[in-house]
Protein backbone atom coordinates (compact mmCIF):
# COMPACT_ATOMS: atom_id res chain seq x y z
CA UNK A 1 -8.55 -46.31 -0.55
CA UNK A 2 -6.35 -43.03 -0.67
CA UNK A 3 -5.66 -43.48 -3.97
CA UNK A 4 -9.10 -44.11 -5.17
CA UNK A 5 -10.59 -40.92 -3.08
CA UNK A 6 -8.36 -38.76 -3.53
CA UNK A 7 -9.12 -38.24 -7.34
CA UNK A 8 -8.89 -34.47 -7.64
CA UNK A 9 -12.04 -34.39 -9.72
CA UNK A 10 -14.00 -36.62 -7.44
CA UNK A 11 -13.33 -34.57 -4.25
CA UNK A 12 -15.35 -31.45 -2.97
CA UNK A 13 -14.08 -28.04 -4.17
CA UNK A 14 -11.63 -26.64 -2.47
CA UNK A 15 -12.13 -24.19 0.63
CA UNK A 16 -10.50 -21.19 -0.02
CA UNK A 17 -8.95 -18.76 2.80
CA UNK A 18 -11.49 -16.97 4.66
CA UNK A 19 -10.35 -13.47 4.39
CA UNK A 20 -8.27 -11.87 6.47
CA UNK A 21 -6.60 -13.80 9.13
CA UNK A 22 -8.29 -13.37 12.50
CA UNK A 23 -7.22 -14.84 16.33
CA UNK A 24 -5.14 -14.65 19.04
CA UNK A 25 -1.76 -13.31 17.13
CA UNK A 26 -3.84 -11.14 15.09
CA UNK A 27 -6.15 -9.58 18.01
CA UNK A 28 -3.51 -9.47 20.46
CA UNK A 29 -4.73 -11.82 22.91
CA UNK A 30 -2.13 -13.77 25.60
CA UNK A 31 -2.03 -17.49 24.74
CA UNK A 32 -1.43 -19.67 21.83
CA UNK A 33 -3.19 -19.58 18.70
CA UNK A 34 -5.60 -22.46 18.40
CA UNK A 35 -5.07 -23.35 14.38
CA UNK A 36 -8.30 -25.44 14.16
CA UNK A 37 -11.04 -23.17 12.75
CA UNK A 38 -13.98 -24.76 14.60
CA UNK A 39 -14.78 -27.42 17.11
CA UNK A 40 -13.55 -31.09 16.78
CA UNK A 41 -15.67 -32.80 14.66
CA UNK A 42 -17.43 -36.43 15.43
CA UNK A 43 -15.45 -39.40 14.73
CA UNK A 44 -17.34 -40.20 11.81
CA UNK A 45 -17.29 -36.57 10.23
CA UNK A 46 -13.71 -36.95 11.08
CA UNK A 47 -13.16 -40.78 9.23
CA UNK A 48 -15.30 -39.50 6.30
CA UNK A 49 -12.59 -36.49 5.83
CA UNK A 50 -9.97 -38.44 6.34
CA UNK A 51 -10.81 -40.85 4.25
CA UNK A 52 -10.83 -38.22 1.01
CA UNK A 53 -7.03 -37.28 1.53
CA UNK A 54 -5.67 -36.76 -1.82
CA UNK A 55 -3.46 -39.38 -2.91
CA UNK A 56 0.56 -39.45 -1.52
CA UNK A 57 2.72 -38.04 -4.72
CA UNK A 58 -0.54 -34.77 -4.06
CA UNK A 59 0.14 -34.75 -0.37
CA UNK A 60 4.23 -34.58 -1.12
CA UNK A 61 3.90 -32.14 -3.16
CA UNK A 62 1.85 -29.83 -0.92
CA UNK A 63 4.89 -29.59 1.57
CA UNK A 64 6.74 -27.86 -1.25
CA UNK A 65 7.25 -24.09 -0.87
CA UNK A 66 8.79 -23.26 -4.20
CA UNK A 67 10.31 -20.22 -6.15
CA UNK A 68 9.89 -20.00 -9.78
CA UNK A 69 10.91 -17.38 -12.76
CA UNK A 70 9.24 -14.50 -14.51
CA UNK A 71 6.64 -11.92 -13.97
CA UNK A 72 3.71 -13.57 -15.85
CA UNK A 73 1.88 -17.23 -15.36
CA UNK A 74 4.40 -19.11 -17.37
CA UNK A 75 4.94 -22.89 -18.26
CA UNK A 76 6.78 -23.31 -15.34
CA UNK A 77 5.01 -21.37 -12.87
CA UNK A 78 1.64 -23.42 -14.24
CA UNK A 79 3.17 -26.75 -14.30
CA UNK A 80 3.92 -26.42 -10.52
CA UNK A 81 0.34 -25.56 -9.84
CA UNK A 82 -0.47 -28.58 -11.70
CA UNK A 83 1.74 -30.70 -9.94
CA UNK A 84 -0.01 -29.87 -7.09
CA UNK A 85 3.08 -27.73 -5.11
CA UNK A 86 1.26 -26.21 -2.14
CA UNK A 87 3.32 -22.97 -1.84
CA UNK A 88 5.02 -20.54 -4.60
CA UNK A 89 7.76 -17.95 -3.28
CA UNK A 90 7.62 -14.65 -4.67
CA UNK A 91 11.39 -13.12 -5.24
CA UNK A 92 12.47 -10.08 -6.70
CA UNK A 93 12.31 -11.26 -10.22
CA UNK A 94 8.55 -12.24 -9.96
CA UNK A 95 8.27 -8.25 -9.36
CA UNK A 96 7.71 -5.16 -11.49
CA UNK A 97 4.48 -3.39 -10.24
CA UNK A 98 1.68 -3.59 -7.53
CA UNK A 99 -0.51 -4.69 -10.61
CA UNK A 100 1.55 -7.16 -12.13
CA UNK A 101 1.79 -8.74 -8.61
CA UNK A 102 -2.09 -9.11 -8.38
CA UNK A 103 -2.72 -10.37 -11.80
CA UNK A 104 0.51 -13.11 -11.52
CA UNK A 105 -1.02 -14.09 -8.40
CA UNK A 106 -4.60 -14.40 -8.97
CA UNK A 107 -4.03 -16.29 -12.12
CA UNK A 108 -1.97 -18.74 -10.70
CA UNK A 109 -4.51 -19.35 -7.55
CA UNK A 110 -7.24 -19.36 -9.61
CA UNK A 111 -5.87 -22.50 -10.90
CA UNK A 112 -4.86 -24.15 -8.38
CA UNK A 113 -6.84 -27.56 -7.14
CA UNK A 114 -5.69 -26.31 -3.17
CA UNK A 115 -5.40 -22.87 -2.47
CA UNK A 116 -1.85 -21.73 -2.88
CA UNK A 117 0.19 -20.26 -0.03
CA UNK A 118 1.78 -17.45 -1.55
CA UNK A 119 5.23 -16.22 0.84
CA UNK A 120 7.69 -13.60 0.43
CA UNK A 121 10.16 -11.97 1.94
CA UNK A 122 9.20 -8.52 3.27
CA UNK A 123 11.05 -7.75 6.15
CA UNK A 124 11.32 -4.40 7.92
CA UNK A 125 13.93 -1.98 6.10
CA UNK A 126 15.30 -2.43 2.72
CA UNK A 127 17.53 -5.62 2.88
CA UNK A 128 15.59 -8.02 2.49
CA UNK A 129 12.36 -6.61 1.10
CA UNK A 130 11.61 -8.20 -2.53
CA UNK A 131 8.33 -6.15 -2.37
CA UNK A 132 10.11 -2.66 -2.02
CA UNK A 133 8.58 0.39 -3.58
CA UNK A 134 5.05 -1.75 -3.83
CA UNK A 135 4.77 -2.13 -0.16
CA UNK A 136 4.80 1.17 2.33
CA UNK A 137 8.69 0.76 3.61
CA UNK A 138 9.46 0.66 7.48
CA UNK A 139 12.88 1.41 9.43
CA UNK A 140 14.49 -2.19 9.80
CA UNK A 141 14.17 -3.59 13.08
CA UNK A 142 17.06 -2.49 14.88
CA UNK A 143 15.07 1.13 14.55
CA UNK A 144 11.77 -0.62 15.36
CA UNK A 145 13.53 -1.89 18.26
CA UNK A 146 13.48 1.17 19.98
CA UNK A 147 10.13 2.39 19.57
CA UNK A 148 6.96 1.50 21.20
CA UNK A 149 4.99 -1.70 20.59
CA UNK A 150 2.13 0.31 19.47
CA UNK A 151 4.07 1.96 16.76
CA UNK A 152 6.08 -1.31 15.52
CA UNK A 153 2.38 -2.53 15.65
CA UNK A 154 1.14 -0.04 13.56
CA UNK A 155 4.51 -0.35 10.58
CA UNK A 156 3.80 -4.37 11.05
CA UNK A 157 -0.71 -3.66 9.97
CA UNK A 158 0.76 -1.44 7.02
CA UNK A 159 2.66 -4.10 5.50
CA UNK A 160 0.36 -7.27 6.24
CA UNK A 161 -2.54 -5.06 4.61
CA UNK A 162 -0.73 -4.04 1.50
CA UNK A 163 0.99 -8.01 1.49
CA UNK A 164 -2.71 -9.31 1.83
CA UNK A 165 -3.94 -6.80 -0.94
CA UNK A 166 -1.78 -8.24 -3.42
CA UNK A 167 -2.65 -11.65 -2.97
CA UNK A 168 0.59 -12.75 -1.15
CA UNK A 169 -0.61 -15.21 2.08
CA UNK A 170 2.36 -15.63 4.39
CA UNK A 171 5.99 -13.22 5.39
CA UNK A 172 8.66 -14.98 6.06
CA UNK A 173 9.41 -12.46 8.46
CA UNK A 174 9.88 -11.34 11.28
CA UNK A 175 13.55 -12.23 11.82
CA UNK A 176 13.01 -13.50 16.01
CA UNK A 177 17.15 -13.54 16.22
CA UNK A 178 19.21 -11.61 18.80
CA UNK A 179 22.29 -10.02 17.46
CA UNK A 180 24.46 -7.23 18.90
CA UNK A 181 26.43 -7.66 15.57
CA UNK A 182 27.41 -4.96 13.36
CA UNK A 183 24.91 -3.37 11.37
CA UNK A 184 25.45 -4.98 8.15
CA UNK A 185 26.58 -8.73 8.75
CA UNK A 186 24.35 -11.47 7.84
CA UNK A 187 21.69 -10.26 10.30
CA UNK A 188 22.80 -7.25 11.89
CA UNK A 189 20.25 -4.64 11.62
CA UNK A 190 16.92 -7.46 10.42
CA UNK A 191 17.01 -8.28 14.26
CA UNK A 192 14.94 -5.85 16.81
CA UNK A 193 18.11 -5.98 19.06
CA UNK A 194 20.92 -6.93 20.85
CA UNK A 195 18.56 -7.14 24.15
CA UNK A 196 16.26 -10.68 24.04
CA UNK A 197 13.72 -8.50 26.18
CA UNK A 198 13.75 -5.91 23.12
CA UNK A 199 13.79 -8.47 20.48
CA UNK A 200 11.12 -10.05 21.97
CA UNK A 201 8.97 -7.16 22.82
CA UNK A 202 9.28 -5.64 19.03
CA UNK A 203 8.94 -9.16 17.32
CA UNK A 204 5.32 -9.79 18.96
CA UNK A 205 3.95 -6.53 17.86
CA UNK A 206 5.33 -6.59 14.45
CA UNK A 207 4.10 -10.33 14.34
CA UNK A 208 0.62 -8.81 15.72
CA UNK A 209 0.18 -6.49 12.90
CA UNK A 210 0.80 -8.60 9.96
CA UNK A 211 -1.50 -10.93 10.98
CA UNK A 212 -3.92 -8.28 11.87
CA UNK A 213 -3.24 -6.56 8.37
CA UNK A 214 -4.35 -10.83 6.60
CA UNK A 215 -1.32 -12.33 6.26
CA UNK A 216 0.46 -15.04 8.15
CA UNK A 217 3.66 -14.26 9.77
CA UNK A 218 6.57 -16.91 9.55
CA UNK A 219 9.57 -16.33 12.37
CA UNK A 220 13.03 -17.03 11.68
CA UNK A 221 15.57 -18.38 11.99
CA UNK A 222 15.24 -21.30 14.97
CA UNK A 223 16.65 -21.75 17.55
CA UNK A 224 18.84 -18.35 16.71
CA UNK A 225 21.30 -16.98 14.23
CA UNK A 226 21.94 -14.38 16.49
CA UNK A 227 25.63 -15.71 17.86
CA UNK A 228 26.80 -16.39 14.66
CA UNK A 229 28.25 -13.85 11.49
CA UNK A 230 28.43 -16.95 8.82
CA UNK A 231 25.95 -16.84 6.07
CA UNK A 232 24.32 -19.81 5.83
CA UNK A 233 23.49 -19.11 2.10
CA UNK A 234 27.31 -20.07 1.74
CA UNK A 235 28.35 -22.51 4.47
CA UNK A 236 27.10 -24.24 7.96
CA UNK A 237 27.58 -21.08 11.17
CA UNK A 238 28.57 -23.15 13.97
CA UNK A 239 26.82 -21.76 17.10
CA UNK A 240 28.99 -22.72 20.65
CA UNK A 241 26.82 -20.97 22.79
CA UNK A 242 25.79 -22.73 25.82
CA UNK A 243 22.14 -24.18 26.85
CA UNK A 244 22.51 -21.74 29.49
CA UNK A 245 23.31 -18.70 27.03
CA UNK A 246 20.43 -20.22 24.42
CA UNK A 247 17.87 -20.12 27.15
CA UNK A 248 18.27 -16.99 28.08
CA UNK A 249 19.10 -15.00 24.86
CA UNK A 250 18.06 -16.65 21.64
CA UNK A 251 15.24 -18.69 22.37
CA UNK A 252 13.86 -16.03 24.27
CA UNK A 253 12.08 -14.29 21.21
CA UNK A 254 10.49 -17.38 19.81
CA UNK A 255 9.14 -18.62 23.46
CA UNK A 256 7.75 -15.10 23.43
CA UNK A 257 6.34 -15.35 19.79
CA UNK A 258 5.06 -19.04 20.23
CA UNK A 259 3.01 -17.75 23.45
CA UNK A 260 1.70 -14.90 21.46
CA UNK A 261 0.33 -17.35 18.76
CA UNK A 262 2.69 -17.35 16.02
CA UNK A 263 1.35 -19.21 13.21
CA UNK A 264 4.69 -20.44 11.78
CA UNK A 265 8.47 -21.07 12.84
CA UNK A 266 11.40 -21.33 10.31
CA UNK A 267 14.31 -23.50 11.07
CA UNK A 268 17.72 -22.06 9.98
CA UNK A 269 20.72 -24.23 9.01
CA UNK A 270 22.80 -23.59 11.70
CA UNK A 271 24.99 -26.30 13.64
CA UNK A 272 23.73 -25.37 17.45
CA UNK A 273 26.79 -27.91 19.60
CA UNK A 274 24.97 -27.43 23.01
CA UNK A 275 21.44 -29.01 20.65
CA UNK A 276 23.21 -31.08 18.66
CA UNK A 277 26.71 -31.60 17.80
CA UNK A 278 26.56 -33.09 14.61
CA UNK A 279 22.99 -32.07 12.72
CA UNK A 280 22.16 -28.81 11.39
CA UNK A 281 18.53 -27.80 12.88
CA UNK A 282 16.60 -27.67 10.09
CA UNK A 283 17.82 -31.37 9.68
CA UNK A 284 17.76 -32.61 13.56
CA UNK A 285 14.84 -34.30 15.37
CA UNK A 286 16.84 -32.99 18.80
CA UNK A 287 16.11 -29.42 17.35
CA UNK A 288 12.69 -29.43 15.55
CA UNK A 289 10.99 -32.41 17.76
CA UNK A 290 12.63 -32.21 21.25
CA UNK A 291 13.32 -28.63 21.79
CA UNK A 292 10.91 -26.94 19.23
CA UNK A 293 7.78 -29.11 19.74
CA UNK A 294 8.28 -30.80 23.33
CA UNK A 295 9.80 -28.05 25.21
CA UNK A 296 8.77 -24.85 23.72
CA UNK A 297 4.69 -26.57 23.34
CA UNK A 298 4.96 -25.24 19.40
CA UNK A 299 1.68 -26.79 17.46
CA UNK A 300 2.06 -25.03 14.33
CA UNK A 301 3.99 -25.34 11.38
CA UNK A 302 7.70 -25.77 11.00
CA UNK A 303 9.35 -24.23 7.67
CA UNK A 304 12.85 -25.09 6.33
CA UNK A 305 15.18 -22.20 5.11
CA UNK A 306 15.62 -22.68 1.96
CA UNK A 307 17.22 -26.25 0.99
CA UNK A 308 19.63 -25.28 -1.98
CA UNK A 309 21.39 -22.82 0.62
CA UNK A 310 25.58 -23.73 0.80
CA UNK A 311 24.73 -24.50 4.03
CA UNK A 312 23.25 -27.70 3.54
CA UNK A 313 24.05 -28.24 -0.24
CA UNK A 314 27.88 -28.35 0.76
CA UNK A 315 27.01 -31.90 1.84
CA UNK A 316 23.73 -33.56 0.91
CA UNK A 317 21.52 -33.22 -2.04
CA UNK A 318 18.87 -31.62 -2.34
CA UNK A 319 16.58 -34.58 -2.35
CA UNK A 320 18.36 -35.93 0.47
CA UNK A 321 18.22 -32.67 2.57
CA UNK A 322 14.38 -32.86 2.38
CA UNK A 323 13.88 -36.25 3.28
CA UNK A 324 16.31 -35.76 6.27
CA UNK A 325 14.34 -32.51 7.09
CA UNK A 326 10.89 -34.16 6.79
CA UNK A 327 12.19 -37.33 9.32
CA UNK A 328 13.24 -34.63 11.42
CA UNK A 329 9.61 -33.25 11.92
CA UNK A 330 10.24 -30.17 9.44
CA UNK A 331 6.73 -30.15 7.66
CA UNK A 332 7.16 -27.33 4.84
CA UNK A 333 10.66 -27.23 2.46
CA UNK A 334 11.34 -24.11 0.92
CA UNK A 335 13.20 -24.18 -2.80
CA UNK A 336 14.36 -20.63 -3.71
CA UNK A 337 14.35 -22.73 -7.60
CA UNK A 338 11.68 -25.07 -8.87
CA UNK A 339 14.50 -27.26 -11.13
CA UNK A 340 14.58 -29.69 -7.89
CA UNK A 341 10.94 -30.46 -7.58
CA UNK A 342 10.46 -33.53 -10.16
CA UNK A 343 13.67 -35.00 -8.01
CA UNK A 344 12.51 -34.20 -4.72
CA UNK A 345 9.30 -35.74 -5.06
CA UNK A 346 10.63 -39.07 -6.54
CA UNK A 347 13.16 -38.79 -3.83
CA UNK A 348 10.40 -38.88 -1.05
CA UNK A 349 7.92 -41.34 -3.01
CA UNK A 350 10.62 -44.01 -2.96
CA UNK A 351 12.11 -43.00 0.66
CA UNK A 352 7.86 -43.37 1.60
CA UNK A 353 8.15 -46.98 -0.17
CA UNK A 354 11.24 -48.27 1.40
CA UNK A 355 10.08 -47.24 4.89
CA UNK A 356 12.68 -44.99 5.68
CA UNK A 357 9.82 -42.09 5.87
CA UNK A 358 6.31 -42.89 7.20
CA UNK A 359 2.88 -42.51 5.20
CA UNK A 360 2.09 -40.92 9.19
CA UNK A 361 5.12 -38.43 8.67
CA UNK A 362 3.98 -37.85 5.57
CA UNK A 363 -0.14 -37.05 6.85
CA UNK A 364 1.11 -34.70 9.76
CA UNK A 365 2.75 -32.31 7.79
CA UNK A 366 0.55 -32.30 4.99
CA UNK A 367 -2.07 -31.28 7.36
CA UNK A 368 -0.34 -28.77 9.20
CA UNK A 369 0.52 -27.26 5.76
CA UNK A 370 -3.43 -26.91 5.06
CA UNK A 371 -4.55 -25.92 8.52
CA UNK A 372 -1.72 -23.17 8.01
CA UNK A 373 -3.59 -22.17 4.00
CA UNK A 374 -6.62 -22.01 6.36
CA UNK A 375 -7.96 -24.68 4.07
CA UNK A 376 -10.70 -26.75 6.00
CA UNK A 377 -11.30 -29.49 3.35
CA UNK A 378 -9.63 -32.00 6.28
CA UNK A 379 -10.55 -29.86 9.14
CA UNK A 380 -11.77 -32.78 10.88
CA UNK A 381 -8.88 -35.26 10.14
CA UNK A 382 -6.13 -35.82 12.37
């Protein structure tokens, strides 16, 4: 039945974002963001949409979040839109001017079957900022830190609106971690502070104003880079802090964040002992589905840090990373390349066919994927 309604021709045009983004996280409101856009629908509204979910190799690749090369709609760049990829990642390459941006952007949406997500990442400051010079520069974090929510507000509205004016849907930003370390290790000055009371305050209204300014934050890197100097792009940080020490320091921000409505959580590859002392996080049920989900009440969806990363890599292929990340409850993998995608997705067709990953798995996270694109073609399935 999946198969035979979910020809792409056969189903209703796609629902495209509705403008700006708009709720809780956006107007500043206490409580979580609800991500359905309406109420529940009846059962049989709800069967009926159901019931048109594209078919599984469409739904696979939707969970994809994927980088790709040049500055112009190329093969590449339009055979991943054909494939059906739900997400393209913008880098530094993919940049030369505010224009070029737009037109890359707009050509590639335009045709695409689902809306796109289109991410980058624009943090506060200049290290990690791929749109620098096209969008209005802030002091990084540590200097937002200091100042008051109303003014990190303000620098947070200033880069959602020029994000959302170039097309670009989602920041993988704001960095939630709480570091005291030096200024220029692997986090240092991308966190809002050493203090998880600072951190937390600064995060939420820099969160606030992107999605005020139309575009979706994403926080990183769960459950907290913070005690650790290791770059993950090279090898696995080992975290030894205790529960005790997690609670109260680096989970602190994303409780904070989660509460506030935040829309999306990325999982870094880190190796947490006192969460589980032998799985990375972006790989471990114990971290995405226990913690994450059960005791932090997050509904939204999870990201992956990027699955080519040493961190990971070191040990597992790629293809075996994001089945392991998927089982784990992880519902959106990030590829800084697209040369992975052809393998991934044969990877998780035959992992869906020997039953080591569930057609249910499989639904959830496709879903969340679209309810986070704001796409309401399956609004009413579940």
């Amino acid at each position: 039945m999946l198969a035979a309604c979910g020809q792409a021709r056969e189903n209703p045009p796609p629902s495209r974002s509705a403008g700006p983004r708009t709720g809780r996280v956006a107007d500043g409101e206490k409580g979580r963001l609800q991500l359905s856009t309406g109420p529940t629908a009846p059962a049989a509204s709800a069967e009926r949409s159901c019931a048109a979910l594209p078919p599984l190799e469409t739904q696979l690749a939707q969970l994809l979040l994927v980088g790709f090369p040049g500055t112009t709609a190329g093969p590449v760049s339009r055979r991943l839109v054909d494939r059906g990829v739900g997400g393209l990642l913008l880098f530094r390459a993919n940049v030369v001017s505010g224009p070029q941006v737009r037109e890359l952007v707009a050509e590639l949406q335009g045709r695409a079957e689902i809306p796109l997500e289109v991410a980058v990442d624009q943090e506060p400051g200049t290290r990690v900022a791929r749109l620098a010079g096209i969008v209005r520069p802030s002091p990084p974090a540590r200097t937002l830190g200091r100042l008051p929510a109303d003014q990190v507000r303000r620098h947070g509205l200033a880069a959602g609106r020029d994000l959302a004016a170039l097309g670009v849907t989602a920041d993988l930003a704001p960095v939630l971690d709480v570091t005291g370390a030096r200024w220029d290790g692997v986090i240092g000055d991308r966190s809002f502070g050493a203090d998880p009371a600072t951190a937390s305050r600064a995060a939420v209204a820099y969160l606030r104003g992107l999605a005020a300014g139309g575009v979706a934050p994403v926080g990183k890197h769960f459950p907290g880079h913070g005690a650790s100097t290791v770059d993950s792009h090279r090898r696995l940080p080992v975290v030894d802090a205790t529960m005790a020490r997690l609670e109260a320091r680096d989970l602190a921000p994303f409780r904070a964040a989660i509460h506030a409505g935040l829309d999306a959580v990325m999982v870094g590859h880190l190796l947490v002992r006192a969460l589980d002392p032998r799985t990375p996080a972006s790989l471990s049920q114990a971290v995405v589905g226990r913690l994450l989900r059960d005791r932090l009440g997050f509904r939204g969806l999870v990201v992956s840090d990027a699955l080519e990363m040493g961190a990971i890599a070191g040990t597992l292929s790629v293809p075996a990373a994001a089945e392991r990340a998927l089982a784990a409850g992880v519902d959106q993998l990030t590829l800084s390349g697209h040369s992975a995608v052809p393998a991934i997705l044969d990877h998780l067709e035959r992992a869906v066919a020997a039953g080591r990953l569930s057609r249910a798995r499989v639904r959830e996270a496709f879903l969340r994927v679209q309810r986070f694109k704001r796409v309401d073609r399956w609004a009413g399935c579940r």
